[in-house]
C-alpha atoms as a PDB file:
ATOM      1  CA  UNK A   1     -21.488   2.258   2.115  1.00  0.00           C
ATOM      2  CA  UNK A   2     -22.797  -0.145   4.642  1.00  0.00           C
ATOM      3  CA  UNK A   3     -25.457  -1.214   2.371  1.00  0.00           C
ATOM      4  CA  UNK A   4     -25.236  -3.691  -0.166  1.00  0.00           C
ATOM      5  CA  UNK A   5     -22.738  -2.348  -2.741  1.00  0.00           C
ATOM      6  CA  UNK A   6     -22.439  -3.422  -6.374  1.00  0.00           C
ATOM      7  CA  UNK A   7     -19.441  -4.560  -7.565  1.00  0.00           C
ATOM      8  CA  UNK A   8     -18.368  -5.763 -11.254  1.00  0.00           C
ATOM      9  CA  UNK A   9     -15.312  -7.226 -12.577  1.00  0.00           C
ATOM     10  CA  UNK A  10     -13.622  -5.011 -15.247  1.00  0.00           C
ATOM     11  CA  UNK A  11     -11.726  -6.882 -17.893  1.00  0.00           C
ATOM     12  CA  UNK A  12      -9.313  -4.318 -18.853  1.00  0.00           C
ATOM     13  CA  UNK A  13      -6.373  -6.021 -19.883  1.00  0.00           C
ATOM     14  CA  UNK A  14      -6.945  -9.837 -20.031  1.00  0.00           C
ATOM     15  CA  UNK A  15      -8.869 -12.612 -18.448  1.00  0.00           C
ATOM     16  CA  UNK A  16     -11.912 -13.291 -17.028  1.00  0.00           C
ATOM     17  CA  UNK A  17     -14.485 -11.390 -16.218  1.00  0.00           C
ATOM     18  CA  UNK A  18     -17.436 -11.873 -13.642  1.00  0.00           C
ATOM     19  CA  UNK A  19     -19.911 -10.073 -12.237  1.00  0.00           C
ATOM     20  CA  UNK A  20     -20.411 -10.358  -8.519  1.00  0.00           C
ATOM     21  CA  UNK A  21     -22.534  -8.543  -5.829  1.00  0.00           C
ATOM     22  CA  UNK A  22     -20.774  -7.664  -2.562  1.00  0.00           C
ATOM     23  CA  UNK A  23     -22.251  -6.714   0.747  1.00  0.00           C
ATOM     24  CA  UNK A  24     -20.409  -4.605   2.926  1.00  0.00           C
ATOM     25  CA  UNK A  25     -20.947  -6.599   5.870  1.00  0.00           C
ATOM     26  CA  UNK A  26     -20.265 -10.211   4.790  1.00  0.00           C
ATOM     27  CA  UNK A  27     -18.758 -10.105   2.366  1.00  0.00           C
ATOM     28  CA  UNK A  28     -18.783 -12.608  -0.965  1.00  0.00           C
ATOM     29  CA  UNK A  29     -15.801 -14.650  -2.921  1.00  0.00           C
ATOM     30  CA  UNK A  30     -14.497 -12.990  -6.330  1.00  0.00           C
ATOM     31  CA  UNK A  31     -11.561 -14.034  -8.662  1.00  0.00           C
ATOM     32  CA  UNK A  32      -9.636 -17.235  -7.725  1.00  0.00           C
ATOM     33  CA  UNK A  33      -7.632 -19.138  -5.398  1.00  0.00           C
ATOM     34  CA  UNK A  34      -4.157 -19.424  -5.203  1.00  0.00           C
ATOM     35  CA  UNK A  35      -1.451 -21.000  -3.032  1.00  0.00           C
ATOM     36  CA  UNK A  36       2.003 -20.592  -1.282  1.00  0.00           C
ATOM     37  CA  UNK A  37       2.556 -17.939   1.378  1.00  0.00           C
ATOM     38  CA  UNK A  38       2.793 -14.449   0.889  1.00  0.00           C
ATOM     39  CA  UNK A  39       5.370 -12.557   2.843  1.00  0.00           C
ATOM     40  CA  UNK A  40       5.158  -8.568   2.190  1.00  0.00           C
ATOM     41  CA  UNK A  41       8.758  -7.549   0.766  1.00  0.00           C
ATOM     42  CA  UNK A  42       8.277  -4.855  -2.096  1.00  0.00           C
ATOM     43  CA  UNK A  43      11.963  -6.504  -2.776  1.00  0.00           C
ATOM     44  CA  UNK A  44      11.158  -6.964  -6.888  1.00  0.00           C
ATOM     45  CA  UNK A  45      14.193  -7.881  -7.741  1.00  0.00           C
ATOM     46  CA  UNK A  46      14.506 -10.720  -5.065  1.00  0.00           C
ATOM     47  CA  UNK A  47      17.960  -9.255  -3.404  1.00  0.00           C
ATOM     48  CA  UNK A  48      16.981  -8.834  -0.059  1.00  0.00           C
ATOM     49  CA  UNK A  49      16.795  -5.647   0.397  1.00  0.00           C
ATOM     50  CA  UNK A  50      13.718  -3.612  -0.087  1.00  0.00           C
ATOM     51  CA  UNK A  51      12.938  -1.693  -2.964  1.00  0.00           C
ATOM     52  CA  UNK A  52      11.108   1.671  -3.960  1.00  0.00           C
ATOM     53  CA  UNK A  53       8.266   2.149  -6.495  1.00  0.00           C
ATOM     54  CA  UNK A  54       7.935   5.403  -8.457  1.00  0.00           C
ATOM     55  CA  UNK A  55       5.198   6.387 -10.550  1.00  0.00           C
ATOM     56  CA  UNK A  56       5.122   9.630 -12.293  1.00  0.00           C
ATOM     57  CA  UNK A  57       1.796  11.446 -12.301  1.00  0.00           C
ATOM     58  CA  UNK A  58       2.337  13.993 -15.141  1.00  0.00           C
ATOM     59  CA  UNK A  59       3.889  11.202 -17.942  1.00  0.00           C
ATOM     60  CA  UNK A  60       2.555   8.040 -16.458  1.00  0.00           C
ATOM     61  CA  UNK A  61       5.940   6.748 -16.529  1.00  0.00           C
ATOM     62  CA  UNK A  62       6.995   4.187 -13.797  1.00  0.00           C
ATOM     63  CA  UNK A  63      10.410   2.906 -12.017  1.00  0.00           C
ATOM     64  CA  UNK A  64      12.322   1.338  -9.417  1.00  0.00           C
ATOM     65  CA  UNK A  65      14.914   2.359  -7.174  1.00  0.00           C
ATOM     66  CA  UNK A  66      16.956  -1.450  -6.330  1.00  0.00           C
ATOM     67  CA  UNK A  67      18.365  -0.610  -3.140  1.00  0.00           C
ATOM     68  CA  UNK A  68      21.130  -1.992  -1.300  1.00  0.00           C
ATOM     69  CA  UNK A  69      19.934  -1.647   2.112  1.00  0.00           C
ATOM     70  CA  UNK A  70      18.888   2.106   2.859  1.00  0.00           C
ATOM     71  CA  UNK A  71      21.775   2.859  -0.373  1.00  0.00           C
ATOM     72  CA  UNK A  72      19.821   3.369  -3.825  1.00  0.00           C
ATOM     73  CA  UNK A  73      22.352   0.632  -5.940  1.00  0.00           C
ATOM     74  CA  UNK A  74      20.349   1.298  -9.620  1.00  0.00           C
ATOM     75  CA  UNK A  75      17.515   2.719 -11.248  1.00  0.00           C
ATOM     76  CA  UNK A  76      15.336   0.678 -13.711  1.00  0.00           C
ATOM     77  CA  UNK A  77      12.874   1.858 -15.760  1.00  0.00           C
ATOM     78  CA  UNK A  78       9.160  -0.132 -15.249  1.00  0.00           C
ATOM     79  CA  UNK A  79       6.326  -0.669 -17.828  1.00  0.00           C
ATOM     80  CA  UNK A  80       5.022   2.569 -18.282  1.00  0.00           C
ATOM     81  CA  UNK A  81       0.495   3.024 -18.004  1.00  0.00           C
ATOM     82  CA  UNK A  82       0.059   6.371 -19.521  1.00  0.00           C
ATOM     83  CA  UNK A  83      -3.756   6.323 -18.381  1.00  0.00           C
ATOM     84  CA  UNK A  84      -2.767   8.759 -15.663  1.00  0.00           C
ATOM     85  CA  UNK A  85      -6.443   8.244 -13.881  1.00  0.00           C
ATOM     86  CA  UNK A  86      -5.021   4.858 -13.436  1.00  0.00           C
ATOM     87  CA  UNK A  87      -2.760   5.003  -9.977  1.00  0.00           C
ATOM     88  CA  UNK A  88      -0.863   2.590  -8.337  1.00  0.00           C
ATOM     89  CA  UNK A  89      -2.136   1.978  -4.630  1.00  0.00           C
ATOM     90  CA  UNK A  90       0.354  -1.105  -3.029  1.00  0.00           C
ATOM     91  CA  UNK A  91       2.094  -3.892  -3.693  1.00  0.00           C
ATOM     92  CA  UNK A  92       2.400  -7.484  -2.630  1.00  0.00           C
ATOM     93  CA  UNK A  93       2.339 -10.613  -3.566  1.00  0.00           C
ATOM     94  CA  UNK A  94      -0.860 -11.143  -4.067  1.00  0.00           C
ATOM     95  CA  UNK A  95      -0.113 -14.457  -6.535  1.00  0.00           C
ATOM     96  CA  UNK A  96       2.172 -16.335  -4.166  1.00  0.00           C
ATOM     97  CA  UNK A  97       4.671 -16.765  -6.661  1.00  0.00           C
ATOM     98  CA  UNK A  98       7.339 -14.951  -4.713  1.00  0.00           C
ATOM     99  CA  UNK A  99       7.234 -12.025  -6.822  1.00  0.00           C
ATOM    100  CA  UNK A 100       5.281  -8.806  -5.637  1.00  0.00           C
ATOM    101  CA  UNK A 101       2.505  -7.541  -7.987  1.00  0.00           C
ATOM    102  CA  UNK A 102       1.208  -4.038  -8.540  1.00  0.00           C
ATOM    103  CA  UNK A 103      -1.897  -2.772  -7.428  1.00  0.00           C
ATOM    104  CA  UNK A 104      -4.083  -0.189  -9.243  1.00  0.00           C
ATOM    105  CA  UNK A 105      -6.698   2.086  -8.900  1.00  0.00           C
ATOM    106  CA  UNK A 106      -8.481   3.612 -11.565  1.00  0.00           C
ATOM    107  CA  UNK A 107      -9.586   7.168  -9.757  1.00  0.00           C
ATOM    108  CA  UNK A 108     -12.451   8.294 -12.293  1.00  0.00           C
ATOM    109  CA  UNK A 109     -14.284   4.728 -12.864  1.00  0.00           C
ATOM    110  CA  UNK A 110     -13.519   2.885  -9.817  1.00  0.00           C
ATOM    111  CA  UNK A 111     -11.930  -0.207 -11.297  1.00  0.00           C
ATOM    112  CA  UNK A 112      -8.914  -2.115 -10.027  1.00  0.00           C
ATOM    113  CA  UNK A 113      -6.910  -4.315 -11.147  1.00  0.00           C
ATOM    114  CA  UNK A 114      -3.132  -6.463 -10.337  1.00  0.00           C
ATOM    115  CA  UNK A 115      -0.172  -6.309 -12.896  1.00  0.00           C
ATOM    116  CA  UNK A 116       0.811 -10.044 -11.479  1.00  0.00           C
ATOM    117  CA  UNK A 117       4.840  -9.433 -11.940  1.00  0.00           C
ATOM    118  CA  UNK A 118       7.770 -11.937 -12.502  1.00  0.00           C
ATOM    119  CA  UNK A 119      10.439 -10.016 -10.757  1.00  0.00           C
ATOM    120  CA  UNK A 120      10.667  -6.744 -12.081  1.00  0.00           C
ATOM    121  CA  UNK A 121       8.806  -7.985 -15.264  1.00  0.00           C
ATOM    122  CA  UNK A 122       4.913  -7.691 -16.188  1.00  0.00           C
ATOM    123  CA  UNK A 123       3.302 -10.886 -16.385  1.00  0.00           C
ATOM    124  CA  UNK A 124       0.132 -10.274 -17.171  1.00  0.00           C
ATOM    125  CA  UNK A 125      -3.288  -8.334 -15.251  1.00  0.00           C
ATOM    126  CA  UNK A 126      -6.140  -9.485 -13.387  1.00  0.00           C
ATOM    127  CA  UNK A 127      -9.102  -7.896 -12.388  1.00  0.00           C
ATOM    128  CA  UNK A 128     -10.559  -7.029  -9.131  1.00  0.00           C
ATOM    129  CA  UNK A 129     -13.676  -6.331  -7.743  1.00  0.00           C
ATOM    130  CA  UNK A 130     -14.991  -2.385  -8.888  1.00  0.00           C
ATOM    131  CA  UNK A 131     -15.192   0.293  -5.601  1.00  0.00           C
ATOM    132  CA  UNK A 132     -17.521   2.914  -8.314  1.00  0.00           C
ATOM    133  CA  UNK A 133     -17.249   5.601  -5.119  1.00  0.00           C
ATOM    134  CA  UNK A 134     -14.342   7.208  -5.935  1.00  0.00           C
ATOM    135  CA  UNK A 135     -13.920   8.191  -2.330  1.00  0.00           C
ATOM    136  CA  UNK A 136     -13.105   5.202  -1.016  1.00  0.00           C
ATOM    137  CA  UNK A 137      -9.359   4.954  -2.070  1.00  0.00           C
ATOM    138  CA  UNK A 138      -6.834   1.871  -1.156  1.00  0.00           C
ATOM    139  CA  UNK A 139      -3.944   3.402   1.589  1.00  0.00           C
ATOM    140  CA  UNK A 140      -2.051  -0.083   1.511  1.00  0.00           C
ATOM    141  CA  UNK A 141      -1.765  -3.727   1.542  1.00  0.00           C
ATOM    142  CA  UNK A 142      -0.596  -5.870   4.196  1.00  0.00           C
ATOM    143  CA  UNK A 143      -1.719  -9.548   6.066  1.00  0.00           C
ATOM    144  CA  UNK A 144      -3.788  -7.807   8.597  1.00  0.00           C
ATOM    145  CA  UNK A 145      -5.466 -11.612   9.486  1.00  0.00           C
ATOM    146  CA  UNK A 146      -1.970 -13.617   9.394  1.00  0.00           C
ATOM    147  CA  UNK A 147      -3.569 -16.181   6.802  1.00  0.00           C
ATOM    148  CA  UNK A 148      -0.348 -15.593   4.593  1.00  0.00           C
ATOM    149  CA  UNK A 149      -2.469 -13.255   1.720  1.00  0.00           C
ATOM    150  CA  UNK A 150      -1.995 -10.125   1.489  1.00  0.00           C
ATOM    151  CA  UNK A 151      -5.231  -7.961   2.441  1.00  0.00           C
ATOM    152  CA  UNK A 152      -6.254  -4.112   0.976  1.00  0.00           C
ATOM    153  CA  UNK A 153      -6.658  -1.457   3.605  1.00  0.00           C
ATOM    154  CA  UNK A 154      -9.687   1.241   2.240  1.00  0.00           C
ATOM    155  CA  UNK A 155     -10.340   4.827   3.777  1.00  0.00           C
ATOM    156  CA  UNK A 156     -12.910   7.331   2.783  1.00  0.00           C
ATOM    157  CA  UNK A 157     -11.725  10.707   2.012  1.00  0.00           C
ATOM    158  CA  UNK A 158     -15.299  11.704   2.583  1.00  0.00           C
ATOM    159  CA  UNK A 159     -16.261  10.162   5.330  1.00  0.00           C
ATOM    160  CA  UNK A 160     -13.564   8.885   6.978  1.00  0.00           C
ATOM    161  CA  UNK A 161     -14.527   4.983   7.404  1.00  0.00           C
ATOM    162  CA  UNK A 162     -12.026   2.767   6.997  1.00  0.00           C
ATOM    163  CA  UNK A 163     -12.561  -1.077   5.973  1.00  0.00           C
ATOM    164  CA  UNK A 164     -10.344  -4.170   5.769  1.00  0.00           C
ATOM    165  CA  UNK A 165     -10.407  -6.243   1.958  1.00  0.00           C
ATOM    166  CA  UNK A 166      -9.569  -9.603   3.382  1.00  0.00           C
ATOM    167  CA  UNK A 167      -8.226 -11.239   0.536  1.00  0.00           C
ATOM    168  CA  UNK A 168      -7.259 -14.617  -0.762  1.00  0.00           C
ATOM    169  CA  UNK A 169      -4.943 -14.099  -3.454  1.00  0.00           C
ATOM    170  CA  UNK A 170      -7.325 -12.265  -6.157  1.00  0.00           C
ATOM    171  CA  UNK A 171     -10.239 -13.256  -4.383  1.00  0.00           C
ATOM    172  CA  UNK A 172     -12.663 -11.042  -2.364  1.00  0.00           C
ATOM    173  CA  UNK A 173     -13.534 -12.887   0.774  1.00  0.00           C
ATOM    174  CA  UNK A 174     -15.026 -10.596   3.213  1.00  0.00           C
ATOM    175  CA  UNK A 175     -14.479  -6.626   4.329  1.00  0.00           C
ATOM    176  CA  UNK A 176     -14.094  -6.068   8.025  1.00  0.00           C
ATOM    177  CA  UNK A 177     -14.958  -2.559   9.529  1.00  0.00           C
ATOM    178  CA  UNK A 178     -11.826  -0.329  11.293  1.00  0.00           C
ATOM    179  CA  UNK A 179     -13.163   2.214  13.505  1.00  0.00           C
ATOM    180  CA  UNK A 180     -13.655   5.558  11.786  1.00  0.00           C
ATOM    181  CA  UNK A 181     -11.070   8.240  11.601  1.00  0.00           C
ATOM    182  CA  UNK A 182     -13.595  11.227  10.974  1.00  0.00           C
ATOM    183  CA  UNK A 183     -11.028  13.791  11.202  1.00  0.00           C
ATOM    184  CA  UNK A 184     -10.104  13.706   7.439  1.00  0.00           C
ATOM    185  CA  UNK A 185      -7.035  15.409   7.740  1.00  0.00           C
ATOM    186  CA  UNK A 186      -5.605  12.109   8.961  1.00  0.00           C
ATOM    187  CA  UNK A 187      -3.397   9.841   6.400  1.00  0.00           C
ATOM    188  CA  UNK A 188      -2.694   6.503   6.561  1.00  0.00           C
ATOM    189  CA  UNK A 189       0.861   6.574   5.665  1.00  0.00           C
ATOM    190  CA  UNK A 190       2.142   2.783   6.051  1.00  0.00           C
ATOM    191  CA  UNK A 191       1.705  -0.662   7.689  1.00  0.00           C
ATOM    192  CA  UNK A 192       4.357  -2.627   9.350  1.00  0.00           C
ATOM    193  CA  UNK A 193       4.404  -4.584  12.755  1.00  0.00           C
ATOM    194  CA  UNK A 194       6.115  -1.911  14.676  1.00  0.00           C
ATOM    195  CA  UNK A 195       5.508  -3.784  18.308  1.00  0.00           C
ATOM    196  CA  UNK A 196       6.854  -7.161  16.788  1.00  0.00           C
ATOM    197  CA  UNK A 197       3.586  -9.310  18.342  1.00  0.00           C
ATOM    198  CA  UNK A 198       3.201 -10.423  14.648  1.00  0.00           C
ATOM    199  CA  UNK A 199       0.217  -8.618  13.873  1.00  0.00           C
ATOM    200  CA  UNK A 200       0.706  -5.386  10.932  1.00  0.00           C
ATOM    201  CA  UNK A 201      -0.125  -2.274  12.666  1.00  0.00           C
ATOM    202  CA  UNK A 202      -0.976   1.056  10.968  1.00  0.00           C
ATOM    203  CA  UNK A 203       1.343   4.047  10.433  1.00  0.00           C
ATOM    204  CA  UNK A 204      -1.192   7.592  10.372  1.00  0.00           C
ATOM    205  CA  UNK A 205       0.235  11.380   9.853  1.00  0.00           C
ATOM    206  CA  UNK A 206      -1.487  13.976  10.534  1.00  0.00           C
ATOM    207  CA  UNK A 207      -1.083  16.759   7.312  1.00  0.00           C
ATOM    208  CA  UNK A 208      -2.191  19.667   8.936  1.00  0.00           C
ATOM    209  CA  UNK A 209       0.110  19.588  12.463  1.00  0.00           C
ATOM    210  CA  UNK A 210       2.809  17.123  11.454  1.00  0.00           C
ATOM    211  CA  UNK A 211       1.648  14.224  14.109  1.00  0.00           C
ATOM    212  CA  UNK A 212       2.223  11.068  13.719  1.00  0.00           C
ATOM    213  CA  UNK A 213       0.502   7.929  15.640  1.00  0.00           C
ATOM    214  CA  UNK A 214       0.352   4.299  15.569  1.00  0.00           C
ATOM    215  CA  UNK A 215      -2.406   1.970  15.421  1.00  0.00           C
ATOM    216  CA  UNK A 216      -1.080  -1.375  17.501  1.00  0.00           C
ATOM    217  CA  UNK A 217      -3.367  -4.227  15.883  1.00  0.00           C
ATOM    218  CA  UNK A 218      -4.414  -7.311  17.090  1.00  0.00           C
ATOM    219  CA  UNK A 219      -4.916  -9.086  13.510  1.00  0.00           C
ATOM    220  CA  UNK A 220      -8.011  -6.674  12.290  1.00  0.00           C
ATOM    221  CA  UNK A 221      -8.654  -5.178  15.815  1.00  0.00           C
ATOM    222  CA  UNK A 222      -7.043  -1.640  16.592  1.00  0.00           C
ATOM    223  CA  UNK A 223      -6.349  -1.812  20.555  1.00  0.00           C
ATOM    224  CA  UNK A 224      -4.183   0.780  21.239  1.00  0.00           C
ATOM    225  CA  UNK A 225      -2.829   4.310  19.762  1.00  0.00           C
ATOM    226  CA  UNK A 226       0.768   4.916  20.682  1.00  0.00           C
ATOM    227  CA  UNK A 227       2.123   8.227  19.468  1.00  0.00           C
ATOM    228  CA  UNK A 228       5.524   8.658  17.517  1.00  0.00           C
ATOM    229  CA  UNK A 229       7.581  11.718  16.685  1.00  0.00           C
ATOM    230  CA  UNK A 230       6.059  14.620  15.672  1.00  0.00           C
ATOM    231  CA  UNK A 231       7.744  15.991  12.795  1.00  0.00           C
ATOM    232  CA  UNK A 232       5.911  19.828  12.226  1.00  0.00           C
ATOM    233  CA  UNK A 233       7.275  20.169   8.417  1.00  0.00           C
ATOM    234  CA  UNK A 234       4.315  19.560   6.502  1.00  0.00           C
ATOM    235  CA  UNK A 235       5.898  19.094   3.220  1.00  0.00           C
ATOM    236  CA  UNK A 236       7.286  16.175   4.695  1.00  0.00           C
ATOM    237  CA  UNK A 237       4.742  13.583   3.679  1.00  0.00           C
ATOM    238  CA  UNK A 238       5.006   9.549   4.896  1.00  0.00           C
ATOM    239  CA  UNK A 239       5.701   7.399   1.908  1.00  0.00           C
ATOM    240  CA  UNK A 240       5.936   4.171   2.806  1.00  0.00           C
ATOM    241  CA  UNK A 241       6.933   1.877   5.848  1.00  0.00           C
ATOM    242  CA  UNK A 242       9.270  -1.301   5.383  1.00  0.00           C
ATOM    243  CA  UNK A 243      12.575  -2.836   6.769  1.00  0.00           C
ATOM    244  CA  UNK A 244      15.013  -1.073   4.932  1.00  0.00           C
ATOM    245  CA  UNK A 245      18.033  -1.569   7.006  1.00  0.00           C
ATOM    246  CA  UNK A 246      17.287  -5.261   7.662  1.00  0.00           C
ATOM    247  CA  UNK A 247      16.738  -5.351  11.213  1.00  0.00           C
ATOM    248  CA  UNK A 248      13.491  -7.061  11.333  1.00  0.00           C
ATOM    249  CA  UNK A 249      11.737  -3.925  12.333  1.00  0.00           C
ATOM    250  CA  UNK A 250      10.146  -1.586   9.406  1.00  0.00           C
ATOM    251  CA  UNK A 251      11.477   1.917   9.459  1.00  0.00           C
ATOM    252  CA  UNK A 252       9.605   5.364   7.431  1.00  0.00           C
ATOM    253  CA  UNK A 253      10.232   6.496   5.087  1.00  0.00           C
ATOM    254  CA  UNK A 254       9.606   9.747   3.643  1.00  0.00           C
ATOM    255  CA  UNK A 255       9.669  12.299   0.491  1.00  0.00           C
ATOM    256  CA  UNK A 256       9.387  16.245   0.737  1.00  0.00           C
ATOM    257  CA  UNK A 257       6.813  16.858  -1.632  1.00  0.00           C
ATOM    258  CA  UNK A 258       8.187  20.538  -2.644  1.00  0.00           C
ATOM    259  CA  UNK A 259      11.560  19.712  -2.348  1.00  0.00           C
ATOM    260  CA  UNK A 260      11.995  16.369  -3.669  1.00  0.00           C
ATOM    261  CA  UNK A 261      14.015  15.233  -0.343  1.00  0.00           C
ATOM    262  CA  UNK A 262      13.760  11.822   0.723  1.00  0.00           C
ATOM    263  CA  UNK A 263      14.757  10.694   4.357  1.00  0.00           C
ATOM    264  CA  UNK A 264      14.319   7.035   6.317  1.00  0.00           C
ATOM    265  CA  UNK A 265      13.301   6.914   9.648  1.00  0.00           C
ATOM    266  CA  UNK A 266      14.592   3.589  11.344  1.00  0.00           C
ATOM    267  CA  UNK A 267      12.685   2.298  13.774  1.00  0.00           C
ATOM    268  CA  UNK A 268      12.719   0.143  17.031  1.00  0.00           C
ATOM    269  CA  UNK A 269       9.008  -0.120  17.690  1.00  0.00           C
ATOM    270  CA  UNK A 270       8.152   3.671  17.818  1.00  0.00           C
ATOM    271  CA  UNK A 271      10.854   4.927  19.137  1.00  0.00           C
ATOM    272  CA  UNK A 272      13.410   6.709  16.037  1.00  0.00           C
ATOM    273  CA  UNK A 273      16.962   5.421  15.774  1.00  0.00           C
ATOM    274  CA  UNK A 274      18.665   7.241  13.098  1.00  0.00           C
ATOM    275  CA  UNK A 275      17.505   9.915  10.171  1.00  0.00           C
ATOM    276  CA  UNK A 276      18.965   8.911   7.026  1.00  0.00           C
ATOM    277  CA  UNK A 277      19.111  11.151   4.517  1.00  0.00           C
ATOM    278  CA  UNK A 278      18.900   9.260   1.014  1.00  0.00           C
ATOM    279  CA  UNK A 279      18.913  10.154  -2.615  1.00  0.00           C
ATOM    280  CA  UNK A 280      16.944  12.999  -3.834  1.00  0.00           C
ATOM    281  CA  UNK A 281      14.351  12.674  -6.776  1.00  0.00           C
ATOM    282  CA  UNK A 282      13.792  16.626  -7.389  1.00  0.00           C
ATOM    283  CA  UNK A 283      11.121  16.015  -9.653  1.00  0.00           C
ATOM    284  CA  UNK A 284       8.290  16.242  -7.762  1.00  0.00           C
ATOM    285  CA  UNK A 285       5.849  14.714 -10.485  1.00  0.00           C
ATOM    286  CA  UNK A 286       7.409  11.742  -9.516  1.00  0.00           C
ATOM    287  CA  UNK A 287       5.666   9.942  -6.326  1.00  0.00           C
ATOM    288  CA  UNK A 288       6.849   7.021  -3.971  1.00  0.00           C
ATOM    289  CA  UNK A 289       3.891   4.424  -4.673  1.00  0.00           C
ATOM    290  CA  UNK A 290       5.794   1.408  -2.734  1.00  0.00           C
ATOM    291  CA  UNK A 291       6.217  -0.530  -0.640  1.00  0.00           C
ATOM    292  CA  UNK A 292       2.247   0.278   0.015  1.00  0.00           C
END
């Protein structure tokens, strides 16, 4: 992986299409610049309040819970993409419109791509760079280097590497290095700046045990592991992290994956305020895909 890596641009939906080499190390520009800051919401319908993305892995069908607060308000059906090898992996606002966008991962070929999104509305798709090892899969997005883009956040099931996609809108600009996580039964579960020093830090659960740990970051350096709850249900599988009670601290939140249960966790730092129990989606084919 540390070698030079091929990458190509996909056209799969619309626009352009290059063809671009990337080395693992440095690094090399793809796609195209674009301006205004980015400020990680997953708040589609622009309401304040964060929102959650479903995708359904038997149909390919996709929606959105608009919530009011930690209180689902209404349910809206999303374009569908009945490809089902096609997943989505995080959103953000990767355009700077104000609008988050959709990111996807195709599992089998290794192509990705952005549905660039006007509110709750597809705009249109642009490519990204191809990742042909299908073991490297995105775990989220975030603004790991505080240069207002959202960046992707890689791990290897295989190996257990983990990299940084430091992005500029669309563009590719260089991949940092994380230190590795060989122990594969670790998950990265969220991001969110848990200690409030205005770097994102990284949410991890362990699927095996049921522990759960914190990465503090220091823009793209880890420094420091600080533990949180344990919570020994294994079903119980992290979703996503964001703000959802409006504090100005992101909370967990998570989904039952047998039961179809889904529960928030808010947060001061790591320490666990309150358990709020939320609506239940009992259909298990369908799976929280963000905030990411």
């Amino acid at each position: 992986m540390k070698a030079l890596v091929r990458l190509s641009m996909l056209f799969c939906f619309i626009v352009l299409m290059l063809s671009v080499s990337w080395d693992g190390k440095n690094g090399k520009n793809v796609g195209f610049r674009l301006t205004e800051a980015y400020a990680a919401s997953a708040d589609f319908n622009l309401d304040g309040s964060v929102d959650i993305l479903w995708r359904n892995k038997s149909t390919g069908q996709n929606k959105l819970w608009q919530m009011n607060g930690p209180v689902l308000d209404s349910e809206l059906t999303m374009q569908p993409l009945y490809d089902r090898n096609w997943a989505i992996v995080g959103t953000a606002d990767f355009s700077g419109d104000g609008s988050d966008d959709i990111l996807w991962r195709n599992k089998v070929s290794g192509n990705n791509a952005l549905w660039l999104m006007n509110g709750t509305l597809y705009a249109y798709t642009v490519v990204l760079p191809t990742m042909s090892d299908p073991n490297w899969t995105i775990v989220a997005t975030a603004d790991f280097n505080n240069d207002a883009w959202p960046d992707i956040l890689w791990r290897n099931a295989a190996t257990g590497e983990n990299i940084i996609w430091l992005m500029s809108g669309a563009m590719l600009n260089s991949v940092v290095w994380l230190p590795a996580v060989t122990d594969l039964i670790w998950e990265v579960g969220g991001t969110g700046d848990f200690d409030l020093d205005g770097s994102v830090d990284i949410v991890w659960r362990n699927r095996s045990n049921g522990y759960n740990m914190l990465w503090l970051m220091k823009s793209t350096n880890m420094y420091s592991v600080v533990w949180l709850p344990t919570n020994p249900d294994t079903n119980w599988k992290i979703a996503a992290a964001a703000d959802y009670n409006g504090d100005g601290a992101p909370d967990i939140l998570w989904r039952h994956k047998t039961k179809g249960y889904n529960a928030i966790w808010t947060m001061i730092g790591a320490t666990v305020i309150e358990v709020l129990q939320i609506d239940s989606e009992p259909d298990t084919n369908w799976e929280v895909v963000g905030p990411r």
